[in-house]
N, C-alpha and C. Protein backbone atom coordinates (compact mmCIF):
# COMPACT_ATOMS: atom_id res chain seq x y z
N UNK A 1 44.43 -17.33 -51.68
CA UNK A 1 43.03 -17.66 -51.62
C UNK A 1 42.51 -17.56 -50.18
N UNK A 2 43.59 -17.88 -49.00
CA UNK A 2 42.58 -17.67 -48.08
C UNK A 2 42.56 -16.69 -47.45
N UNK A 3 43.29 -15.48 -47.89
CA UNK A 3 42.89 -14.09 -47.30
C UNK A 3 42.01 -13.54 -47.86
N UNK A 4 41.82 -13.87 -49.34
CA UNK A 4 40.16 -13.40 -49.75
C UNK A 4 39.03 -14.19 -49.15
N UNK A 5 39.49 -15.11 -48.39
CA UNK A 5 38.45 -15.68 -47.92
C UNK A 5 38.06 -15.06 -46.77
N UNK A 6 39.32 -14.67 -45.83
CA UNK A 6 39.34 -14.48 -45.05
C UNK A 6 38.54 -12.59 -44.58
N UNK A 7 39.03 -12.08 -46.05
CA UNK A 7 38.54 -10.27 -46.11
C UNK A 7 37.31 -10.59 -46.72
N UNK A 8 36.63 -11.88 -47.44
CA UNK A 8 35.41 -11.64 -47.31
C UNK A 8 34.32 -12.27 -46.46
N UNK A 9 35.09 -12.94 -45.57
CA UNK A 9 34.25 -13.18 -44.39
C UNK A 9 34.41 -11.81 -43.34
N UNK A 10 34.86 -10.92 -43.23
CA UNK A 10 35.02 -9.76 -42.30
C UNK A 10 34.02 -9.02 -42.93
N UNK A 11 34.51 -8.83 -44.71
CA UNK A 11 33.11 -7.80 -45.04
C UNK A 11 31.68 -8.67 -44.49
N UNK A 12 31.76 -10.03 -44.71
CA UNK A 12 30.03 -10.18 -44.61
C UNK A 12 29.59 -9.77 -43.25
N UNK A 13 30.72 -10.40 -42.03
CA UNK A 13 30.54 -10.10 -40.86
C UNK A 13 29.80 -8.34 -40.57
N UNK A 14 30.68 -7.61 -41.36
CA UNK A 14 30.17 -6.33 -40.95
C UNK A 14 29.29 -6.06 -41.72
N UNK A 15 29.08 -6.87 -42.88
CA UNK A 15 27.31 -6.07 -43.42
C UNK A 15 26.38 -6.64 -42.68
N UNK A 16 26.26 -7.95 -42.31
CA UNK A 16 25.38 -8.45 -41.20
C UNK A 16 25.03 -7.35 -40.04
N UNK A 17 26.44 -7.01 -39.38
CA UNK A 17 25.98 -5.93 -38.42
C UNK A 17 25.37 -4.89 -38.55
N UNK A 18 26.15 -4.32 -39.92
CA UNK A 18 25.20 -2.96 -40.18
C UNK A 18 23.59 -3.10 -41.19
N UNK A 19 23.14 -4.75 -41.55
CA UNK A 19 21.52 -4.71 -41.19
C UNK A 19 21.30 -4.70 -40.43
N UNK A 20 21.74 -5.99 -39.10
CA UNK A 20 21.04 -5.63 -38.09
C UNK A 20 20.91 -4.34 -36.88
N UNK A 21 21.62 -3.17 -37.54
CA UNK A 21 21.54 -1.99 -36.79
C UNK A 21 20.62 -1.14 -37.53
N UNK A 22 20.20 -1.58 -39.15
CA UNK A 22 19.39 -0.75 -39.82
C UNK A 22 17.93 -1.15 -39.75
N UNK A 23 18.13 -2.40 -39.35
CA UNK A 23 16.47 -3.48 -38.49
C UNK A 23 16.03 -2.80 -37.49
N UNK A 24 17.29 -2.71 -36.57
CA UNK A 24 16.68 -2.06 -35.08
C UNK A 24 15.63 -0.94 -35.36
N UNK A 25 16.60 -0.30 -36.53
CA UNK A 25 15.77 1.65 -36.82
C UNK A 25 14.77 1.52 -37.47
N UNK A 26 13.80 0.39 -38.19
CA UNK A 26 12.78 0.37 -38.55
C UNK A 26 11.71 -0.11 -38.01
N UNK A 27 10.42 -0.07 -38.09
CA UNK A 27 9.23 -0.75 -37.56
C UNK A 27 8.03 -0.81 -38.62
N UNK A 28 7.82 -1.79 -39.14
CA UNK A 28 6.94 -1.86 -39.91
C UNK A 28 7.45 -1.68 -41.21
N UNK A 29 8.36 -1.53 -41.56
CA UNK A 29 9.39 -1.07 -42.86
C UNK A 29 9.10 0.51 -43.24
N UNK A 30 9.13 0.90 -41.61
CA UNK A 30 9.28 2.78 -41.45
C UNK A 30 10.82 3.16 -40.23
N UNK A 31 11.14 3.87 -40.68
CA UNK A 31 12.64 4.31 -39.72
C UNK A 31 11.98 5.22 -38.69
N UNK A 32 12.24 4.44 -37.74
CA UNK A 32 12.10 5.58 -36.45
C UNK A 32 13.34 6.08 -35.87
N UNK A 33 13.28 7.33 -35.77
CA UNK A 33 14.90 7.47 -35.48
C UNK A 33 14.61 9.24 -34.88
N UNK A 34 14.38 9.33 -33.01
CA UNK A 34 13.89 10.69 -33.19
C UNK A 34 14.98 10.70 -31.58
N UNK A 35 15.34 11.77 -31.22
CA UNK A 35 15.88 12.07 -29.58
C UNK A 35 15.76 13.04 -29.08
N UNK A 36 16.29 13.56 -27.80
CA UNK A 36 15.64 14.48 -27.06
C UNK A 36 16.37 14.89 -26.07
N UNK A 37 17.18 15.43 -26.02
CA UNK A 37 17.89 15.22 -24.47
C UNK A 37 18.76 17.22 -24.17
N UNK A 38 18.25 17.50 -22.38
CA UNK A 38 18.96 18.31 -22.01
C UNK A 38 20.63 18.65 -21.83
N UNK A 39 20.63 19.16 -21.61
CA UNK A 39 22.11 19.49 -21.19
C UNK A 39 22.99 18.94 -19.90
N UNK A 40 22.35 19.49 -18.64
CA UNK A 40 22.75 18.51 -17.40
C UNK A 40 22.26 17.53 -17.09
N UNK A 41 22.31 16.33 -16.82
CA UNK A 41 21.89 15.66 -15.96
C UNK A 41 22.09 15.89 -14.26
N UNK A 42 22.96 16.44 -13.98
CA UNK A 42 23.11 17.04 -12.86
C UNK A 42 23.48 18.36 -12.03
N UNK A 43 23.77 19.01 -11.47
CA UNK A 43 24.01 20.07 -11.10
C UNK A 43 23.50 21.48 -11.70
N UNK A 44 24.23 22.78 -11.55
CA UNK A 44 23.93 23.81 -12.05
C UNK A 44 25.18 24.69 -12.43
N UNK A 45 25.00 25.30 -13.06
CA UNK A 45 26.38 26.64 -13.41
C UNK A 45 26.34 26.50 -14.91
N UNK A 46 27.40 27.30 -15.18
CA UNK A 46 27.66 27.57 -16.61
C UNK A 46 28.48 26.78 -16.62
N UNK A 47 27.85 27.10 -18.40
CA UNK A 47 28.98 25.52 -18.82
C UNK A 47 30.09 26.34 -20.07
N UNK A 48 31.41 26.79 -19.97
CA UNK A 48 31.84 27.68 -20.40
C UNK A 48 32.86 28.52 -19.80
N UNK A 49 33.26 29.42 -20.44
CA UNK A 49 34.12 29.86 -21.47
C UNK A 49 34.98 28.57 -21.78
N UNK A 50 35.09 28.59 -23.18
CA UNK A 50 36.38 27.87 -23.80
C UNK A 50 36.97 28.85 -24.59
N UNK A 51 38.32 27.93 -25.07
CA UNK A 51 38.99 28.98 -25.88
C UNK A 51 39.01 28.81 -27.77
N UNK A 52 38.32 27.90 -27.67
CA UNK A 52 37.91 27.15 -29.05
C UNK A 52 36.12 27.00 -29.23
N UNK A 53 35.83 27.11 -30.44
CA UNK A 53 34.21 26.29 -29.99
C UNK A 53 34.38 25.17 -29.61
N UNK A 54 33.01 25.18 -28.87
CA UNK A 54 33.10 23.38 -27.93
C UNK A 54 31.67 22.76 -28.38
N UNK A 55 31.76 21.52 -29.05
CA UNK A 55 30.57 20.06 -28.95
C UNK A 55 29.99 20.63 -27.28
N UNK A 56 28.39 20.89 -27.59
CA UNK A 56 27.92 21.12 -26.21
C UNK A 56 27.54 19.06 -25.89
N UNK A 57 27.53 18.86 -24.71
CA UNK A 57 27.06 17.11 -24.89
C UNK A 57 25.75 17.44 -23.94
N UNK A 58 24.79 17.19 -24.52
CA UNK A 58 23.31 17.02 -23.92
C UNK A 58 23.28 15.73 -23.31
N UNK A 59 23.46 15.85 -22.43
CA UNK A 59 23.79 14.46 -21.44
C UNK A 59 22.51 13.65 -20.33
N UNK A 60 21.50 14.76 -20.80
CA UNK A 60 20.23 13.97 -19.69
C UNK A 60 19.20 13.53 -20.90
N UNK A 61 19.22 12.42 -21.59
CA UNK A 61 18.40 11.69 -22.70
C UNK A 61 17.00 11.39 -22.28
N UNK A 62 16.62 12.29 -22.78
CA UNK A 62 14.64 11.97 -22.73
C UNK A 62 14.53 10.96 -23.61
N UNK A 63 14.73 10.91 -24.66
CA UNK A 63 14.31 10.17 -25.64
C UNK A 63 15.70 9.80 -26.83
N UNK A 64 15.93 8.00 -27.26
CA UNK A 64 16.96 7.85 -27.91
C UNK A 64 16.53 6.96 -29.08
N UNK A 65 15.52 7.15 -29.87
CA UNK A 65 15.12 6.16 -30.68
C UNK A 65 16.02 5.96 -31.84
N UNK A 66 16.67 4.62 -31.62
CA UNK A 66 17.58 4.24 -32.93
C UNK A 66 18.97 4.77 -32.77
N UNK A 67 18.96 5.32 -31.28
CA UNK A 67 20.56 5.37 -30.87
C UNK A 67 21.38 6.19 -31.62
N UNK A 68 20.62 7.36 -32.36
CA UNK A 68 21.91 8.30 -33.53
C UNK A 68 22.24 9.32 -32.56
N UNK A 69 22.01 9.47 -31.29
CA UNK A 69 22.49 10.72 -30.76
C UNK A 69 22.90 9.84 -30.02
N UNK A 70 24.26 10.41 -29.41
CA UNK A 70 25.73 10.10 -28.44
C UNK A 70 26.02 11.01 -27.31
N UNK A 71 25.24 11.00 -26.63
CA UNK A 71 25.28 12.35 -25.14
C UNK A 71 26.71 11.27 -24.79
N UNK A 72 27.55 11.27 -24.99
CA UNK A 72 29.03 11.13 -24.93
C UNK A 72 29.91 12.23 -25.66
N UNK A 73 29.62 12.55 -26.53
CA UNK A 73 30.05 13.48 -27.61
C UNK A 73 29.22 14.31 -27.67
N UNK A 74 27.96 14.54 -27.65
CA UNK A 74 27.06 15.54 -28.02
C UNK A 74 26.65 15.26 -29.61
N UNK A 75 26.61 14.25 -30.39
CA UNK A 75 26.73 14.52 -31.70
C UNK A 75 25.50 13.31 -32.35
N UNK A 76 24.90 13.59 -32.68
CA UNK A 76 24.31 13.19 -33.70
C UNK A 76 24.37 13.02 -34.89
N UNK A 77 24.38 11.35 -34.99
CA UNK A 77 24.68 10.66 -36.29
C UNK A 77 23.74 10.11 -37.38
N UNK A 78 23.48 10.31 -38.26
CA UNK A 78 22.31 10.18 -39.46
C UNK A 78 22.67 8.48 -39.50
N UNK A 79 21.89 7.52 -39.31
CA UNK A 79 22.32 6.31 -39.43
C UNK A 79 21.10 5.98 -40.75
N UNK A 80 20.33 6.97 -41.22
CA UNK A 80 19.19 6.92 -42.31
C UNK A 80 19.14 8.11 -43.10
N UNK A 81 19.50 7.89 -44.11
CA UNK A 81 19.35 9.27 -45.35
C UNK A 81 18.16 9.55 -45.41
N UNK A 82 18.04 11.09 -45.39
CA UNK A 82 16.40 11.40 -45.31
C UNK A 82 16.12 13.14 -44.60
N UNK A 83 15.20 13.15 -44.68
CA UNK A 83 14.92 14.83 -43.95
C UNK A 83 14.48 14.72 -42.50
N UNK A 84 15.61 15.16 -41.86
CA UNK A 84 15.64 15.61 -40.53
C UNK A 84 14.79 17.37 -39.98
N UNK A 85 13.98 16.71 -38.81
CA UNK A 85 14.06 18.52 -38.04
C UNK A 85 14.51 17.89 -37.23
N UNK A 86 15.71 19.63 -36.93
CA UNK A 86 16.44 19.83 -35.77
C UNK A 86 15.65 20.92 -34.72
N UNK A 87 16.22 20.93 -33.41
CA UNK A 87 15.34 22.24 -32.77
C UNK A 87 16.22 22.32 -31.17
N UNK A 88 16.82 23.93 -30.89
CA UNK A 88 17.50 23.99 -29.81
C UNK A 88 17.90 24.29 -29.00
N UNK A 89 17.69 24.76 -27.89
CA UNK A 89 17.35 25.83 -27.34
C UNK A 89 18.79 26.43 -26.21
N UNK A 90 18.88 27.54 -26.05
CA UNK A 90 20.07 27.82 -25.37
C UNK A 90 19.57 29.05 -24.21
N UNK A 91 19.98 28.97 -22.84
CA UNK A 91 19.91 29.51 -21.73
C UNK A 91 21.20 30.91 -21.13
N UNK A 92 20.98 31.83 -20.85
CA UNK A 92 21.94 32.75 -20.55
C UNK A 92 21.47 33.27 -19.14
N UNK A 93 21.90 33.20 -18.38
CA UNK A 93 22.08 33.34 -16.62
C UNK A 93 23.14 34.73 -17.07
N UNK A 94 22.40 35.29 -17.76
CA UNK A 94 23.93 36.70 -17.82
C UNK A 94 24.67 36.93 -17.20
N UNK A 95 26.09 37.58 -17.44
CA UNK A 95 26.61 37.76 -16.84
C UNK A 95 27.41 39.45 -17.56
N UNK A 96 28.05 39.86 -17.15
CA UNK A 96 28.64 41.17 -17.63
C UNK A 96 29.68 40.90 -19.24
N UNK A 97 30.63 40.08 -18.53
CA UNK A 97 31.31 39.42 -20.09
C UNK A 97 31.21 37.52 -19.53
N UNK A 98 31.30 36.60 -20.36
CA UNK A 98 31.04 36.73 -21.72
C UNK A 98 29.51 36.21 -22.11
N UNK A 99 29.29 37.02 -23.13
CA UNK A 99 27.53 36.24 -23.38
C UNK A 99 27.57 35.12 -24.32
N UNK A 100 26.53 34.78 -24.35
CA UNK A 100 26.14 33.74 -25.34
C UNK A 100 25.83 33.82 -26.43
N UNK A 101 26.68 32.83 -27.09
CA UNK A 101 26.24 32.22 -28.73
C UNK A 101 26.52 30.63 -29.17
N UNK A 102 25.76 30.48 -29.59
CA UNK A 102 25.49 28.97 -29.80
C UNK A 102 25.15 29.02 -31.39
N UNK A 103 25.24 27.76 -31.99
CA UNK A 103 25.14 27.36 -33.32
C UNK A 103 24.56 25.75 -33.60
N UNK A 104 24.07 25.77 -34.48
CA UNK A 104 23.66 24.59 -34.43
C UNK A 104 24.57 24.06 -35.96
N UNK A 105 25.48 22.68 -35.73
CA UNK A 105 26.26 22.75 -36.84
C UNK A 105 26.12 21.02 -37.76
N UNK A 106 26.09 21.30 -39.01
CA UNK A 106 25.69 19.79 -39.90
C UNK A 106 27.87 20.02 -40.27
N UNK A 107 28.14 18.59 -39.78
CA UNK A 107 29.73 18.64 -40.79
C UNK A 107 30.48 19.70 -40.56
N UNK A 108 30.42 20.45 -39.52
CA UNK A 108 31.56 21.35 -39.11
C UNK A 108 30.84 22.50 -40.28
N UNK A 109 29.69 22.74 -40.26
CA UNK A 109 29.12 23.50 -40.90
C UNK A 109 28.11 24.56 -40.42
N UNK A 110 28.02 25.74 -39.80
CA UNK A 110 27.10 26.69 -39.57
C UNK A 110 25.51 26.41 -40.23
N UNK A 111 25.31 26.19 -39.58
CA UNK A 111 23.33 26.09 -39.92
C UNK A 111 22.46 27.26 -39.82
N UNK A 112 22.68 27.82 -38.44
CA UNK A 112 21.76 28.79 -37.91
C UNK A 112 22.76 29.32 -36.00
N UNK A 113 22.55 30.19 -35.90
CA UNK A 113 22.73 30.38 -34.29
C UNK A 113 21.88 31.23 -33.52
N UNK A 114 22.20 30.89 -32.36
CA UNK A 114 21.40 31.79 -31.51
C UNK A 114 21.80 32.40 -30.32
N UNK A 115 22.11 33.87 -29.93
CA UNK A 115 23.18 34.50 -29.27
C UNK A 115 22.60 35.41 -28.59
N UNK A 116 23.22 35.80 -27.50
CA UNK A 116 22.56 37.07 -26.51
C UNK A 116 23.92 37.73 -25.73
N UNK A 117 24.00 38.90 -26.10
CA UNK A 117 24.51 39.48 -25.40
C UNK A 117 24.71 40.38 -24.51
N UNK A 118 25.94 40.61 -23.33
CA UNK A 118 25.81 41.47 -22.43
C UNK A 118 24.80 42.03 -22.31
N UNK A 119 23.89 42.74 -21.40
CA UNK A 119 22.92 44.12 -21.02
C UNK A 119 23.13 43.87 -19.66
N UNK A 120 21.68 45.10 -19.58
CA UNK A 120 21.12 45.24 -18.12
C UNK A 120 20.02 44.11 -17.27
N UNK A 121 19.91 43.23 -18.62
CA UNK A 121 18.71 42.13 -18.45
C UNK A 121 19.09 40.67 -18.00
N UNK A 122 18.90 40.37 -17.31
CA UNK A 122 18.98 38.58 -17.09
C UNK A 122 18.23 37.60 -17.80
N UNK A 123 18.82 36.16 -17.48
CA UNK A 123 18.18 34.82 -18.01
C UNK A 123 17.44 35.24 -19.32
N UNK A 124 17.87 35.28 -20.44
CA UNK A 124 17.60 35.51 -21.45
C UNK A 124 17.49 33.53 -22.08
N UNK A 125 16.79 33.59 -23.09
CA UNK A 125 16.59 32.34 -23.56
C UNK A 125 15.85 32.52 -25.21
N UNK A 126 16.68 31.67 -26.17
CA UNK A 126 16.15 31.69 -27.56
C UNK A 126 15.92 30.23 -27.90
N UNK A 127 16.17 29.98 -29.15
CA UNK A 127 15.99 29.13 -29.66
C UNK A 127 15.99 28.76 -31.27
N UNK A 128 15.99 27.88 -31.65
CA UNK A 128 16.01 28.14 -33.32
C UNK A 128 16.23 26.29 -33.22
N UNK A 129 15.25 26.11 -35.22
CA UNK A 129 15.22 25.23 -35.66
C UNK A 129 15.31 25.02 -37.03
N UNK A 130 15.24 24.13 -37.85
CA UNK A 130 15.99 23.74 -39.04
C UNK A 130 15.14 22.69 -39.50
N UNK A 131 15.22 22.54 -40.89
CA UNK A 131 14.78 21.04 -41.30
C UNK A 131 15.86 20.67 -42.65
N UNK A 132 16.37 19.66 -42.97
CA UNK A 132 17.73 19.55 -43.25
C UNK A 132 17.65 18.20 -44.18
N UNK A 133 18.33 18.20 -45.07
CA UNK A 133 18.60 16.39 -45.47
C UNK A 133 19.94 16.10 -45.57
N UNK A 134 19.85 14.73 -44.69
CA UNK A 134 20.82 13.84 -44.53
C UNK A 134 21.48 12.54 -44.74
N UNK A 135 22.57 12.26 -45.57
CA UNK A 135 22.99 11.18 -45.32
C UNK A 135 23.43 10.26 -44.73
N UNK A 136 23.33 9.19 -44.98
CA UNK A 136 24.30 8.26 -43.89
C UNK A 136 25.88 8.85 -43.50
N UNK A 137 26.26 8.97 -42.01
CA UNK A 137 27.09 9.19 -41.43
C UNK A 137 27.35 10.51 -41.46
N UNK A 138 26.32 11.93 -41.44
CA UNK A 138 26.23 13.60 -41.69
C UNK A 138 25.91 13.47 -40.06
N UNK A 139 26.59 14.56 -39.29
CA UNK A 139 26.78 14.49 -38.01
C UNK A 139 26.12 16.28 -38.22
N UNK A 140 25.58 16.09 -36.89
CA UNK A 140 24.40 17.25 -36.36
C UNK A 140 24.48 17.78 -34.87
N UNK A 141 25.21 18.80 -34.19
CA UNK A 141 25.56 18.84 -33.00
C UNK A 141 25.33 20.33 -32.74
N UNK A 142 25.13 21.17 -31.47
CA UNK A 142 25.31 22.28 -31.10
C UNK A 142 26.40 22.58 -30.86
N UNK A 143 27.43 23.75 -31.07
CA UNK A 143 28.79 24.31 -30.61
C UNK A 143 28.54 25.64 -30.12
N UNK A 144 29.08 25.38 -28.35
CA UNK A 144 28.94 26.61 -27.85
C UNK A 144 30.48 27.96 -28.62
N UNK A 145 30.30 28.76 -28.67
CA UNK A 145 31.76 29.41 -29.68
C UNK A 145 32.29 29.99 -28.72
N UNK A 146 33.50 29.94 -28.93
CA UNK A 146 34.52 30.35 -28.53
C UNK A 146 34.45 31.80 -27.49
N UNK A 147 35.06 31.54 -26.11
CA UNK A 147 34.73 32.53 -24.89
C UNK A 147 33.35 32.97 -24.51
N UNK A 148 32.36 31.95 -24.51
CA UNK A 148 31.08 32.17 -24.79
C UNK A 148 30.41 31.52 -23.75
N UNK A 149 29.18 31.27 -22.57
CA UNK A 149 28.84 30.60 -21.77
C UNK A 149 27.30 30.21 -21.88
N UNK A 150 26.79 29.30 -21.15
CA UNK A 150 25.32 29.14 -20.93
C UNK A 150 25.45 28.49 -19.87
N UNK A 151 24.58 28.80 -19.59
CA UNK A 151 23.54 28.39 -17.88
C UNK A 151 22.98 27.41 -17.78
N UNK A 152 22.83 26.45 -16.97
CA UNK A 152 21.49 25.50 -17.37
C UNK A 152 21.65 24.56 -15.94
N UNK A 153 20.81 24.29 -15.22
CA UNK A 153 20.37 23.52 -13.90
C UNK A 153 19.35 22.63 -13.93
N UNK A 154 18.74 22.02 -12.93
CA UNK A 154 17.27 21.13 -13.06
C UNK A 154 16.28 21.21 -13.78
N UNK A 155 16.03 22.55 -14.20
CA UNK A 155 14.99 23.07 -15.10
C UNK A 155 15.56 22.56 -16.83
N UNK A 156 16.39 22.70 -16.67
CA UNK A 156 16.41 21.89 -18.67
C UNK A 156 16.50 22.84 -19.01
N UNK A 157 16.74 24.03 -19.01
CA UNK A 157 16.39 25.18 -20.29
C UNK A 157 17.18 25.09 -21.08
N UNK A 158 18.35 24.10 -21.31
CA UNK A 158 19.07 23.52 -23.11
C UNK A 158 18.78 22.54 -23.22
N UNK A 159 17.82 22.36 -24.64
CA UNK A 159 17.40 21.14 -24.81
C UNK A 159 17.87 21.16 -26.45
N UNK A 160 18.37 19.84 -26.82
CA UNK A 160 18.54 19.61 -28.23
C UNK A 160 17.93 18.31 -28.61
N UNK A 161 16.87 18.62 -29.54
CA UNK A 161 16.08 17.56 -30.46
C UNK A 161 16.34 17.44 -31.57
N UNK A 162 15.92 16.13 -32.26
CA UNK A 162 16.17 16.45 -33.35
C UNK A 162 15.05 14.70 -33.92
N UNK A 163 13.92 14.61 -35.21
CA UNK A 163 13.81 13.49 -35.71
C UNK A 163 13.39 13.33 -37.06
N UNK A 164 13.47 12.09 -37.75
CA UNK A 164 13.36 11.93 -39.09
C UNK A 164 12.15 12.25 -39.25
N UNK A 165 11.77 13.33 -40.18
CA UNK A 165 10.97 13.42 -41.18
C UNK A 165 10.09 11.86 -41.87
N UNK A 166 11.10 12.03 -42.95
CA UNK A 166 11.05 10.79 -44.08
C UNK A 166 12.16 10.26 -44.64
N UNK A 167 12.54 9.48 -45.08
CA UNK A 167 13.70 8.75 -44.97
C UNK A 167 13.73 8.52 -47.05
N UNK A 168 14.74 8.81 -47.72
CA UNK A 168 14.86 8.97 -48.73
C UNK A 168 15.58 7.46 -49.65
């Protein structure tokens, strides 16, 4: 008897926490839940080649409402089921080899990408966006792919956004 007491004082403990983290994300009994953030916070150069795709981490946070994006990881976490836009932009400081491609990925899942390669042309720049539905705990991140680079300095030119629609 008193380890059920004991495992259901832990569950209450943690449903308590996870209202009061689902309180924070509302206002008015509406979910706000939107972010914003570049790539560097400091310096300049490419960020790249790997030998695997890589979690890009947008690490200079304009905006973090409701805390689902992790510029620790780069990853964005659905803490509200509902329809998300995503939107993202990627920078190429060319170089001869290797060019750029980027993806924007739900669950280790291909969404959309956006890629430039080799020429005679410099600083090339795209972009691409999405609108998506999500559940609780569906993770949303950019992956630069494999032997692949981008550019990006004071100017911001990688920026990854992303906010709730409507919440389902």
């Amino acid at each position: 008897m008193a380890e059920k007491i004991t495992l259901l004082e832990t569950k209450l403990l943690k449903t308590e926490e996870e209202v009061l983290a689902l309180r924070s994300l509302t206002a008015k009994g509406k979910s706000e839940v939107a972010f914003s953030a570049a790539l560097r916070d400091t310096g300049s150069g490419d960020i790249g080649p790997f030998s695997t795709g890589t979690v890009l981490k947008y690490k200079k946070v304009f905006s973090n409402h409701g805390n689902s994006y992790n510029p620790a990881t780069g990853i964005f976490t659905a803490q509200v089921s509902g329809t998300y836009f995503f939107r993202y932009s990627m920078f190429n400081n060319l170089q001869a080899t290797p060019s750029s491609v980027t993806s924007l990925m739900k669950n280790g899942e291909r969404l959309t990408s956006v890629w430039d390669t080799a020429g005679t042309d410099s600083h090339d720049m795209g972009s691409n966006a999405v609108v998506i539905p999500l559940t609780v705990g569906d993770n949303v991140y950019v992956e630069l792919q494999a032997n692949r680079t981008v550019f990006d300095d004071s100017m911001n030119y990688n920026t990854f956004s992303g906010f709730l629609l409507f919440d389902t």
